[in-house]
PDB file of N, CA and C in Angstrom:
ATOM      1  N   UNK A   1      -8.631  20.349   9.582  1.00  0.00           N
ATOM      2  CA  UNK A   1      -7.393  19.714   9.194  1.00  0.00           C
ATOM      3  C   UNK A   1      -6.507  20.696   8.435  1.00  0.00           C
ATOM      4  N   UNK A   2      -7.021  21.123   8.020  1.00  0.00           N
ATOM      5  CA  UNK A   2      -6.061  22.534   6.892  1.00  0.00           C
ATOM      6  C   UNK A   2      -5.658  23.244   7.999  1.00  0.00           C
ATOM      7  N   UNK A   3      -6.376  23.930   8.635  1.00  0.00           N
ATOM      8  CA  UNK A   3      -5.890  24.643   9.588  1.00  0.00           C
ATOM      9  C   UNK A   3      -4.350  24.115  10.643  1.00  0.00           C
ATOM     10  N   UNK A   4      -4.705  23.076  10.877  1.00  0.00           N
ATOM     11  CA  UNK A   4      -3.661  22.453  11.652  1.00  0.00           C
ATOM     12  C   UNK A   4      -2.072  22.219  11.059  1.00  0.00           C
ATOM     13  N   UNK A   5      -2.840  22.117   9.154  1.00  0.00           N
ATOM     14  CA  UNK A   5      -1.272  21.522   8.404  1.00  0.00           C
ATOM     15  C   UNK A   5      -0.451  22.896   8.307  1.00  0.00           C
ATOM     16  N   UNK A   6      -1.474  24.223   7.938  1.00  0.00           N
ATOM     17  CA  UNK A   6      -0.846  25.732   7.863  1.00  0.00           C
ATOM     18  C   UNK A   6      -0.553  25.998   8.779  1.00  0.00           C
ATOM     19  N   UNK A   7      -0.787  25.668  10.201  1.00  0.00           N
ATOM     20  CA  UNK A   7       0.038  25.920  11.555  1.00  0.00           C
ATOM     21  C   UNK A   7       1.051  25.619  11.507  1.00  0.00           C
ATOM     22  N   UNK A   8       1.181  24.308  11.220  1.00  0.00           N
ATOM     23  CA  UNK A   8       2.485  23.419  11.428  1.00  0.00           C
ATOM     24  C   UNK A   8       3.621  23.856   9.945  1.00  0.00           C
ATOM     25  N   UNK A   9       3.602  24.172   9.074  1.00  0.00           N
ATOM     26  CA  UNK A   9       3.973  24.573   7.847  1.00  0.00           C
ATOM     27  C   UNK A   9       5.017  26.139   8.321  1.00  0.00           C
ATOM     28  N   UNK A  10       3.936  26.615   8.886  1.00  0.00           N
ATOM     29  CA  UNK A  10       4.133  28.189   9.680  1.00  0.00           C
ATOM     30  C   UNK A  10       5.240  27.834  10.511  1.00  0.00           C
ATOM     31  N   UNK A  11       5.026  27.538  11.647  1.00  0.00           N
ATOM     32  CA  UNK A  11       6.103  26.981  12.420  1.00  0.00           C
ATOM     33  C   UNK A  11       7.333  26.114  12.133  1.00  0.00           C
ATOM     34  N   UNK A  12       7.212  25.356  11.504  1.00  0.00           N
ATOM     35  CA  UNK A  12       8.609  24.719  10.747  1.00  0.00           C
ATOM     36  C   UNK A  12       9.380  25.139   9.362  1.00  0.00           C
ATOM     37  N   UNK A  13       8.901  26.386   8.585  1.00  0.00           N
ATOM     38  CA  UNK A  13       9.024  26.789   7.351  1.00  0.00           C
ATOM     39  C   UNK A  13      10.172  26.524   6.981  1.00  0.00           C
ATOM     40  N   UNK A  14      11.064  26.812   8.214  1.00  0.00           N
ATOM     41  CA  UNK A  14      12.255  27.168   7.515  1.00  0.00           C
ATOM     42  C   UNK A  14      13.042  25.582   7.316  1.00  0.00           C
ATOM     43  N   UNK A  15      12.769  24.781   8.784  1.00  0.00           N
ATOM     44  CA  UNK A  15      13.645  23.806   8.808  1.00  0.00           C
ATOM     45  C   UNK A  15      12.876  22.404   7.189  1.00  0.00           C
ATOM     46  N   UNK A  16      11.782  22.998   7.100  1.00  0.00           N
ATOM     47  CA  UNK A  16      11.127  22.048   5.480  1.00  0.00           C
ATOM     48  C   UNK A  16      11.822  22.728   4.202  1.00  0.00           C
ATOM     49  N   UNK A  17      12.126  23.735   4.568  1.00  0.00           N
ATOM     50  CA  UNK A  17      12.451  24.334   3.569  1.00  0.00           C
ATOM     51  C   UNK A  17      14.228  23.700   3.075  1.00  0.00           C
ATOM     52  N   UNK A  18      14.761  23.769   4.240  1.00  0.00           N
ATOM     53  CA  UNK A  18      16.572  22.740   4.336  1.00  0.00           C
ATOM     54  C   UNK A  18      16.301  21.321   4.037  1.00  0.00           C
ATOM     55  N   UNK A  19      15.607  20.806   4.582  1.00  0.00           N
ATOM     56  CA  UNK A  19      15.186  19.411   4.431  1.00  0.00           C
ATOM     57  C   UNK A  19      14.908  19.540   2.546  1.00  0.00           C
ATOM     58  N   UNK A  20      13.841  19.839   2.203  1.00  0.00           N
ATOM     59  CA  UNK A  20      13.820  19.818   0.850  1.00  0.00           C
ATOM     60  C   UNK A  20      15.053  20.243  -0.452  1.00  0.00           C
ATOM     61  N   UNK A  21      15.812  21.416   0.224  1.00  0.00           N
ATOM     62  CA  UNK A  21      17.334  21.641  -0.491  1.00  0.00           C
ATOM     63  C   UNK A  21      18.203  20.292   0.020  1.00  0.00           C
ATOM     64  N   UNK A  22      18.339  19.560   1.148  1.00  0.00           N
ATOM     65  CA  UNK A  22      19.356  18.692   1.585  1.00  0.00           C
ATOM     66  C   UNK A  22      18.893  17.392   0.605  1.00  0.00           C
ATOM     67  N   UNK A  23      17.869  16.857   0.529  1.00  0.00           N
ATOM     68  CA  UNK A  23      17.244  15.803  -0.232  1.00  0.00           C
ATOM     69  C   UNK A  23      17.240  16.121  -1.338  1.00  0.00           C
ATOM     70  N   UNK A  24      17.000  17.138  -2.093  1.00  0.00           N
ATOM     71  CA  UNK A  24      17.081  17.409  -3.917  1.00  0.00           C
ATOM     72  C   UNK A  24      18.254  17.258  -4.185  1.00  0.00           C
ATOM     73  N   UNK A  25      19.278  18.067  -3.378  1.00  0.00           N
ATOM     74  CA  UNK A  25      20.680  18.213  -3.773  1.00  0.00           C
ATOM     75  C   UNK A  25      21.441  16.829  -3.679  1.00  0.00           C
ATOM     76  N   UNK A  26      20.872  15.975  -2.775  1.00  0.00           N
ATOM     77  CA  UNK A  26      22.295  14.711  -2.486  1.00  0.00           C
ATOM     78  C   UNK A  26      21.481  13.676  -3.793  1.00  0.00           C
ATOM     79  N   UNK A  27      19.858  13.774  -4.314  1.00  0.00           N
ATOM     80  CA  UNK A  27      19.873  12.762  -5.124  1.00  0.00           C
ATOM     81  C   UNK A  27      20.329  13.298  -6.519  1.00  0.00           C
ATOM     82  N   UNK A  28      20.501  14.536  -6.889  1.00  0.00           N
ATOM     83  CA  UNK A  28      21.382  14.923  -8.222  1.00  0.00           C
ATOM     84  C   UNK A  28      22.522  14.516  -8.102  1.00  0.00           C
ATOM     85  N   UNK A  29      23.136  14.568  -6.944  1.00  0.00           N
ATOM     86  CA  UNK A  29      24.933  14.398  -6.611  1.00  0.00           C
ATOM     87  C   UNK A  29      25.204  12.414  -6.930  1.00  0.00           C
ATOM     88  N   UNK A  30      24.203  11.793  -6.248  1.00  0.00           N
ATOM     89  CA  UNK A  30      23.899  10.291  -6.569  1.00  0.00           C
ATOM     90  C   UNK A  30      23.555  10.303  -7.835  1.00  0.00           C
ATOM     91  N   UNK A  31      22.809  10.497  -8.629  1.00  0.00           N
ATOM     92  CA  UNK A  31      22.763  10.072 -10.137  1.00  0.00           C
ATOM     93  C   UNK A  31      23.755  10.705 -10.625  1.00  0.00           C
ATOM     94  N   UNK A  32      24.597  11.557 -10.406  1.00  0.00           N
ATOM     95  CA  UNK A  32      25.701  11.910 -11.554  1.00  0.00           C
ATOM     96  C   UNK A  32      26.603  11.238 -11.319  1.00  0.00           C
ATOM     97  N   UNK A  33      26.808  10.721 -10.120  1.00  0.00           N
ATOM     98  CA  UNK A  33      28.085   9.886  -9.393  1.00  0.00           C
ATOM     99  C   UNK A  33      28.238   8.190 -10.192  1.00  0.00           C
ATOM    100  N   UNK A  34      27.024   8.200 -10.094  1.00  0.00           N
ATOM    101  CA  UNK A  34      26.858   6.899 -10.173  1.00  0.00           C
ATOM    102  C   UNK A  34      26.591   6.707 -12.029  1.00  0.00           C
ATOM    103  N   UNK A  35      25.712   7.518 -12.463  1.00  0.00           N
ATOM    104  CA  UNK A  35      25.904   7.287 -13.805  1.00  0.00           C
ATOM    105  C   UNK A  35      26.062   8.523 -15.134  1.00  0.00           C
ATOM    106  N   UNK A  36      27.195   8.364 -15.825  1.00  0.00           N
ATOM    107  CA  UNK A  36      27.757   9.886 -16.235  1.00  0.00           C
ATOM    108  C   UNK A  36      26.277   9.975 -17.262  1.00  0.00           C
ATOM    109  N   UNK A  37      26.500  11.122 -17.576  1.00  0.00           N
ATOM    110  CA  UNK A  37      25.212  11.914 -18.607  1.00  0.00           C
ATOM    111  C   UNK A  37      25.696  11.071 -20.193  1.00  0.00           C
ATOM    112  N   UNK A  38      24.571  10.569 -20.362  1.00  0.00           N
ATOM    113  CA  UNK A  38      24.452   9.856 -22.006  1.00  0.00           C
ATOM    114  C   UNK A  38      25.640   8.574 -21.970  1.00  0.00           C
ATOM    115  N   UNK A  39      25.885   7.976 -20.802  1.00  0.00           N
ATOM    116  CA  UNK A  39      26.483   6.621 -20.675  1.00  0.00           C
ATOM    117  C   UNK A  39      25.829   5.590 -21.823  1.00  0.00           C
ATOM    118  N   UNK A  40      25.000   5.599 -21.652  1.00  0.00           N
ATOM    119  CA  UNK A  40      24.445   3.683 -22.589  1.00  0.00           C
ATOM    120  C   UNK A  40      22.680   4.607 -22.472  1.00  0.00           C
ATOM    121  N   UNK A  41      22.621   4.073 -23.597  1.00  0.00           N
ATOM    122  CA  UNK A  41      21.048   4.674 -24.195  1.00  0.00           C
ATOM    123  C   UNK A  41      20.908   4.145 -25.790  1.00  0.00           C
ATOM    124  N   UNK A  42      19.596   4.708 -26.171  1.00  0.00           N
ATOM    125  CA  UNK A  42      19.690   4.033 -27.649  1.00  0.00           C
ATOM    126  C   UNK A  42      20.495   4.484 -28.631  1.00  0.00           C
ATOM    127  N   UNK A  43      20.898   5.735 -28.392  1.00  0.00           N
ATOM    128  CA  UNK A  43      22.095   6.210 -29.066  1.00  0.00           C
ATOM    129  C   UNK A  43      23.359   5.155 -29.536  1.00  0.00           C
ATOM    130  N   UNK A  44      23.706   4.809 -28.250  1.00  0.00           N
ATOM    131  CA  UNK A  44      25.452   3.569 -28.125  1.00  0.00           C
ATOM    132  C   UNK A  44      24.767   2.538 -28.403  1.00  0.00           C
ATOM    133  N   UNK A  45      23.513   2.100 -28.386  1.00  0.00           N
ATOM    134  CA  UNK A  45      23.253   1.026 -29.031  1.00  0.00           C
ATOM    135  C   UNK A  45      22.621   0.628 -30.676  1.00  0.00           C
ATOM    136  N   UNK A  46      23.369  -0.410 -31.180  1.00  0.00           N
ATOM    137  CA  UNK A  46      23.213  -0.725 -32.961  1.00  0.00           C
ATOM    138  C   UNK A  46      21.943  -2.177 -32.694  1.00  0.00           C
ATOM    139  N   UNK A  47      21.513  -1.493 -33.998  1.00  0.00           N
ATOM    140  CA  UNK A  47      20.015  -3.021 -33.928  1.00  0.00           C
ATOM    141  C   UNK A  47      20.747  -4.440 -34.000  1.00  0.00           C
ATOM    142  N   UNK A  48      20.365  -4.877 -32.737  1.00  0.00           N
ATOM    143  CA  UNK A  48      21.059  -5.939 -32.563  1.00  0.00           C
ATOM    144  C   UNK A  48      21.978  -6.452 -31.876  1.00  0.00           C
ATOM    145  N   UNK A  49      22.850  -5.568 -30.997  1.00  0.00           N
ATOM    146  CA  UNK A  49      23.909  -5.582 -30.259  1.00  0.00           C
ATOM    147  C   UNK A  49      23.664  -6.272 -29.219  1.00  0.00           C
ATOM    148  N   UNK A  50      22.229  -6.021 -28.602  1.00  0.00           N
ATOM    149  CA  UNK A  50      21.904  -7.106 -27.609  1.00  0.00           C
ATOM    150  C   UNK A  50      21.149  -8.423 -27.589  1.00  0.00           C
ATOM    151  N   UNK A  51      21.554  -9.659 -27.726  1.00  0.00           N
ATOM    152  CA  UNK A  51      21.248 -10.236 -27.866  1.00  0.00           C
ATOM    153  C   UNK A  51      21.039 -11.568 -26.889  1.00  0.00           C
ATOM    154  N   UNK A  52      20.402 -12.604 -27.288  1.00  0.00           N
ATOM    155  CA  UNK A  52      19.914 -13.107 -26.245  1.00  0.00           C
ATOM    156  C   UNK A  52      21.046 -14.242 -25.365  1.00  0.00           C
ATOM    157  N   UNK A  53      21.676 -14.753 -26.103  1.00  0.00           N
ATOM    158  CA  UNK A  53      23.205 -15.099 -25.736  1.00  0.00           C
ATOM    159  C   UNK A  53      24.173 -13.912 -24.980  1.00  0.00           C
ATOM    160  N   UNK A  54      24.401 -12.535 -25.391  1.00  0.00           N
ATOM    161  CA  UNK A  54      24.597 -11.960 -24.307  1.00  0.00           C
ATOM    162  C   UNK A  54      24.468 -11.657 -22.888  1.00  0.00           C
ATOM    163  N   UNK A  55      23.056 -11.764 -22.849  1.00  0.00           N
ATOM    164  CA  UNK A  55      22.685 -11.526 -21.672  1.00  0.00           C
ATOM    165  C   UNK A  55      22.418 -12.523 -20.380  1.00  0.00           C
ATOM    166  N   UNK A  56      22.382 -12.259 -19.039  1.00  0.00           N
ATOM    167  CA  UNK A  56      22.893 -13.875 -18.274  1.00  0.00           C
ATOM    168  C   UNK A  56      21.421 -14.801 -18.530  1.00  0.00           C
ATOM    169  N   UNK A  57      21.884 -15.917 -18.105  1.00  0.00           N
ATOM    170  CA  UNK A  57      20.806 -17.112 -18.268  1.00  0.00           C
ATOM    171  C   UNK A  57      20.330 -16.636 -17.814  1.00  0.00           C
ATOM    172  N   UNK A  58      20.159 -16.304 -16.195  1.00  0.00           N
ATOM    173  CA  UNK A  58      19.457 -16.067 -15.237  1.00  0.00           C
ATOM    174  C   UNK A  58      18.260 -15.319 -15.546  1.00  0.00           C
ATOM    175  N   UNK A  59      18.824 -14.248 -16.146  1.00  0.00           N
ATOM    176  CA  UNK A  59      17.933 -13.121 -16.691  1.00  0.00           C
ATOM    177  C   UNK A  59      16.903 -13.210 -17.781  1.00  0.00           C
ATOM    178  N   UNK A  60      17.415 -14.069 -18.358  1.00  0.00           N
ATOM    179  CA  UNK A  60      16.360 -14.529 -19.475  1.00  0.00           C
ATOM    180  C   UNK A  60      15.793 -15.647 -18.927  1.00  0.00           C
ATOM    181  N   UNK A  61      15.646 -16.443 -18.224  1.00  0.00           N
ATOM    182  CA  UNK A  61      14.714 -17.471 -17.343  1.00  0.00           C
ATOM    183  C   UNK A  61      13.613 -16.683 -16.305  1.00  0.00           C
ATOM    184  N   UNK A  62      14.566 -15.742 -16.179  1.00  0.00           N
ATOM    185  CA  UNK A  62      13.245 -15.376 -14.962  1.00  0.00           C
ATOM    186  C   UNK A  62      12.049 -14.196 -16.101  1.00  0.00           C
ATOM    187  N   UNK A  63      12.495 -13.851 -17.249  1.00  0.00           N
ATOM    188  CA  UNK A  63      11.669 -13.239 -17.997  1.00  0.00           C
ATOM    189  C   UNK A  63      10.469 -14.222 -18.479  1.00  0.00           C
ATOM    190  N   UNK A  64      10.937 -15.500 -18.946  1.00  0.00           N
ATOM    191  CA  UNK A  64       9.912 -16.568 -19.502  1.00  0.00           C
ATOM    192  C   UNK A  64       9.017 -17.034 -18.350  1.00  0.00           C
ATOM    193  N   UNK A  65       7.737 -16.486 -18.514  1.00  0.00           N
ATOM    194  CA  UNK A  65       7.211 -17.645 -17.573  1.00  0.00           C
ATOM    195  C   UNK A  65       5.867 -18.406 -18.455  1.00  0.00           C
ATOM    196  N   UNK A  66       5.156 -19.234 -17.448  1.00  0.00           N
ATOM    197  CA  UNK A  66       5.002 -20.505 -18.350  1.00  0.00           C
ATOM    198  C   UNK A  66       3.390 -19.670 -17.684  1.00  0.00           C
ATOM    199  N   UNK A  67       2.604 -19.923 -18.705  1.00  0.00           N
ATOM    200  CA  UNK A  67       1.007 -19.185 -18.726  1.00  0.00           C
ATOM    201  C   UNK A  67       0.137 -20.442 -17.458  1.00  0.00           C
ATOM    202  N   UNK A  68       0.669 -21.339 -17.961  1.00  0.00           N
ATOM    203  CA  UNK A  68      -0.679 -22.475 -17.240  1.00  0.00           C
ATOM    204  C   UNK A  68      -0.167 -22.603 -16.533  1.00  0.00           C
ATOM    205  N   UNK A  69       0.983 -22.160 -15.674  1.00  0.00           N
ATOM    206  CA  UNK A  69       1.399 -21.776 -14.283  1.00  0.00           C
ATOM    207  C   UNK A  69       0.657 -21.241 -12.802  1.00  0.00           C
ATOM    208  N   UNK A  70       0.066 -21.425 -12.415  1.00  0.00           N
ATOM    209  CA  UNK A  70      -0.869 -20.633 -11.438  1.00  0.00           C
ATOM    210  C   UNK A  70      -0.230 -20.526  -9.889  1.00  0.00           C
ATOM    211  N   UNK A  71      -0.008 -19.417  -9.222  1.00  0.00           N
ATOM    212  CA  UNK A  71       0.679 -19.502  -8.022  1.00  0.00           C
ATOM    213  C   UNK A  71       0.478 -20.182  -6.753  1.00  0.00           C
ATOM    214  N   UNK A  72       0.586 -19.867  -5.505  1.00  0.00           N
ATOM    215  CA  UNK A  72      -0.215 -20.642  -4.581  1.00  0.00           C
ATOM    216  C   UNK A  72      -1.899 -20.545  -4.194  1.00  0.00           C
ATOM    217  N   UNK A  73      -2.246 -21.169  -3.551  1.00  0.00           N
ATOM    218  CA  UNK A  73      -4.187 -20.543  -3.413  1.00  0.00           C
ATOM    219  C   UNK A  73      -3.944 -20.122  -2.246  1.00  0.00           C
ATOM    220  N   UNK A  74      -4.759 -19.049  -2.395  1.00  0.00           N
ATOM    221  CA  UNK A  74      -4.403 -17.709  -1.154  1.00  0.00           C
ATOM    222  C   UNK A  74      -5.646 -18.899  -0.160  1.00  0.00           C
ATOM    223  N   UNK A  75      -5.805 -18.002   1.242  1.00  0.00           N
ATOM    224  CA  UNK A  75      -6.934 -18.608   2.178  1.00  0.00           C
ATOM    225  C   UNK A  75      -8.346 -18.349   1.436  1.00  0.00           C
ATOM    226  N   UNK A  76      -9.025 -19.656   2.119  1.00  0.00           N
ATOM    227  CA  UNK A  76     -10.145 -19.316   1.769  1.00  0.00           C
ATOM    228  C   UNK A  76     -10.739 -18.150   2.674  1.00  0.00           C
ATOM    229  N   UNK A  77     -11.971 -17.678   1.716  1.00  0.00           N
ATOM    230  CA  UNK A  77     -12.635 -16.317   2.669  1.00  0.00           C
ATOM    231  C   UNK A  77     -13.888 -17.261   3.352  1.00  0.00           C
ATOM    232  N   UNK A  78     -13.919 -16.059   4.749  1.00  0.00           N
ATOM    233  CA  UNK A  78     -15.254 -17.268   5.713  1.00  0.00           C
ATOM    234  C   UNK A  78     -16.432 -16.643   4.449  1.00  0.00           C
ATOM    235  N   UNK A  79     -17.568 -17.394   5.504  1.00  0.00           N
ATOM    236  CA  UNK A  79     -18.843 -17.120   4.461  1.00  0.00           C
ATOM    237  C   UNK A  79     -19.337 -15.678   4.655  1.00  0.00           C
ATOM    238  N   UNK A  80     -19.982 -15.022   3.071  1.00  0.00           N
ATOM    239  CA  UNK A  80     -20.008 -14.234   3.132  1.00  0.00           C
ATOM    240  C   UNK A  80     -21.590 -13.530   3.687  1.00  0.00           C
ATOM    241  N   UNK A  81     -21.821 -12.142   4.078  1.00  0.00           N
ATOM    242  CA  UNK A  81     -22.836 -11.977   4.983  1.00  0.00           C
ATOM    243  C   UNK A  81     -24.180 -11.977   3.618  1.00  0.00           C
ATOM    244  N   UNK A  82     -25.488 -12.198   3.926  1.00  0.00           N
ATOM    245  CA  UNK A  82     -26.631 -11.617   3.364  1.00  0.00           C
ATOM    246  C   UNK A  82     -27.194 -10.472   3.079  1.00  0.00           C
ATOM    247  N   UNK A  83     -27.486 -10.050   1.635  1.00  0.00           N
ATOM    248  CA  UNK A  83     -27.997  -9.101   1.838  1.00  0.00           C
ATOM    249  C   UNK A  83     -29.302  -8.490   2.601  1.00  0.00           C
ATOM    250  N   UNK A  84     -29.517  -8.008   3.629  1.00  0.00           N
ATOM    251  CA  UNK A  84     -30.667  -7.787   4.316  1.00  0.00           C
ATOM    252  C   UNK A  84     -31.889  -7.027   3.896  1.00  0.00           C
ATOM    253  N   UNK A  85     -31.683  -5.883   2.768  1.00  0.00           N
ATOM    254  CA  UNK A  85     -32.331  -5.527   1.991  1.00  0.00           C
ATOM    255  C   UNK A  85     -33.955  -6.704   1.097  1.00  0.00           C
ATOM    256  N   UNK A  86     -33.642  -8.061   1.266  1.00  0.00           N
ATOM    257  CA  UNK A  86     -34.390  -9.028   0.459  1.00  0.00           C
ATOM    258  C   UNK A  86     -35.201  -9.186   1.105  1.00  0.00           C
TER     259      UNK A  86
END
Protein backbone atom coordinates (compact mmCIF):
# COMPACT_ATOMS: atom_id res chain seq x y z
CA UNK A 1 0.00 0.00 0.00
CA UNK A 2 2.82 2.59 0.61
CA UNK A 3 4.24 1.75 -2.39
CA UNK A 4 1.20 2.46 -4.47
CA UNK A 5 0.39 5.95 -2.40
CA UNK A 6 4.39 7.10 -3.33
CA UNK A 7 3.62 6.18 -6.93
CA UNK A 8 0.68 8.07 -7.12
CA UNK A 9 2.13 11.19 -4.99
CA UNK A 10 5.16 10.92 -7.68
CA UNK A 11 2.98 11.22 -10.52
CA UNK A 12 0.56 13.91 -9.47
CA UNK A 13 3.11 16.12 -7.31
CA UNK A 14 2.66 18.92 -8.92
CA UNK A 15 -1.13 19.11 -9.64
CA UNK A 16 -1.52 18.24 -5.21
CA UNK A 17 0.71 20.58 -4.78
CA UNK A 18 -1.95 23.63 -6.70
CA UNK A 19 -4.80 21.96 -5.24
CA UNK A 20 -3.36 22.48 -1.70
CA UNK A 21 -2.21 26.41 -2.54
CA UNK A 22 -5.92 26.85 -4.33
CA UNK A 23 -7.78 25.48 -1.04
CA UNK A 24 -5.48 27.26 1.74
CA UNK A 25 -5.61 30.45 -0.12
CA UNK A 26 -9.59 30.82 -0.90
CA UNK A 27 -10.32 29.69 2.95
CA UNK A 28 -8.01 32.73 4.36
CA UNK A 29 -9.70 35.02 1.65
CA UNK A 30 -13.35 33.58 3.23
CA UNK A 31 -12.57 34.22 6.84
CA UNK A 32 -11.25 37.69 6.30
CA UNK A 33 -14.18 38.51 4.03
CA UNK A 34 -16.56 37.43 6.08
CA UNK A 35 -15.23 38.34 9.49
CA UNK A 36 -12.73 41.42 10.06
CA UNK A 37 -9.71 40.55 12.58
CA UNK A 38 -10.80 41.21 16.42
CA UNK A 39 -14.63 41.97 15.36
CA UNK A 40 -16.54 40.71 18.71
CA UNK A 41 -14.45 38.61 21.22
CA UNK A 42 -14.04 38.95 24.95
CA UNK A 43 -12.27 41.99 24.54
CA UNK A 44 -15.78 44.16 23.09
CA UNK A 45 -17.48 42.34 25.52
CA UNK A 46 -18.34 43.92 29.43
CA UNK A 47 -19.55 41.29 32.26
CA UNK A 48 -22.85 41.20 31.49
CA UNK A 49 -23.66 42.67 28.22
CA UNK A 50 -25.15 39.48 27.21
CA UNK A 51 -27.91 38.64 28.61
CA UNK A 52 -30.64 36.36 28.60
CA UNK A 53 -33.43 38.75 27.36
CA UNK A 54 -31.08 39.70 24.64
CA UNK A 55 -30.73 36.85 23.05
CA UNK A 56 -33.69 35.15 20.71
CA UNK A 57 -36.26 32.92 22.51
CA UNK A 58 -35.55 30.45 20.17
CA UNK A 59 -32.10 30.16 21.20
CA UNK A 60 -32.49 29.91 24.67
CA UNK A 61 -35.32 27.11 24.37
CA UNK A 62 -33.45 24.97 22.32
CA UNK A 63 -30.43 25.27 24.98
CA UNK A 64 -32.86 24.02 27.97
CA UNK A 65 -33.62 20.62 27.75
CA UNK A 66 -35.64 18.69 30.17
CA UNK A 67 -33.35 15.54 31.78
CA UNK A 68 -36.36 12.96 32.15
CA UNK A 69 -36.79 13.48 28.54
CA UNK A 70 -35.73 10.31 26.70
CA UNK A 71 -35.72 10.22 22.79
CA UNK A 72 -37.28 7.68 20.53
CA UNK A 73 -36.46 3.67 21.15
CA UNK A 74 -34.17 2.78 18.48
CA UNK A 75 -35.08 -1.10 16.92
CA UNK A 76 -34.89 -3.81 18.82
CA UNK A 77 -31.62 -6.03 18.22
CA UNK A 78 -32.50 -9.87 16.97
CA UNK A 79 -31.24 -12.41 19.50
CA UNK A 80 -27.95 -12.45 20.30
CA UNK A 81 -25.50 -15.51 19.24
CA UNK A 82 -23.91 -18.03 22.11
CA UNK A 83 -20.89 -18.20 23.27
CA UNK A 84 -19.49 -21.53 21.87
CA UNK A 85 -16.47 -21.62 23.92
CA UNK A 86 -18.99 -23.15 27.11
Amino acid sequence: MGRSIMRYVRRHHVALLALFVALSGSSVATASALLPRNSVGTAQLQNGAVTKNKVAKSAVAKLKVRRDVRGRQGLKGGPGRRDRRG
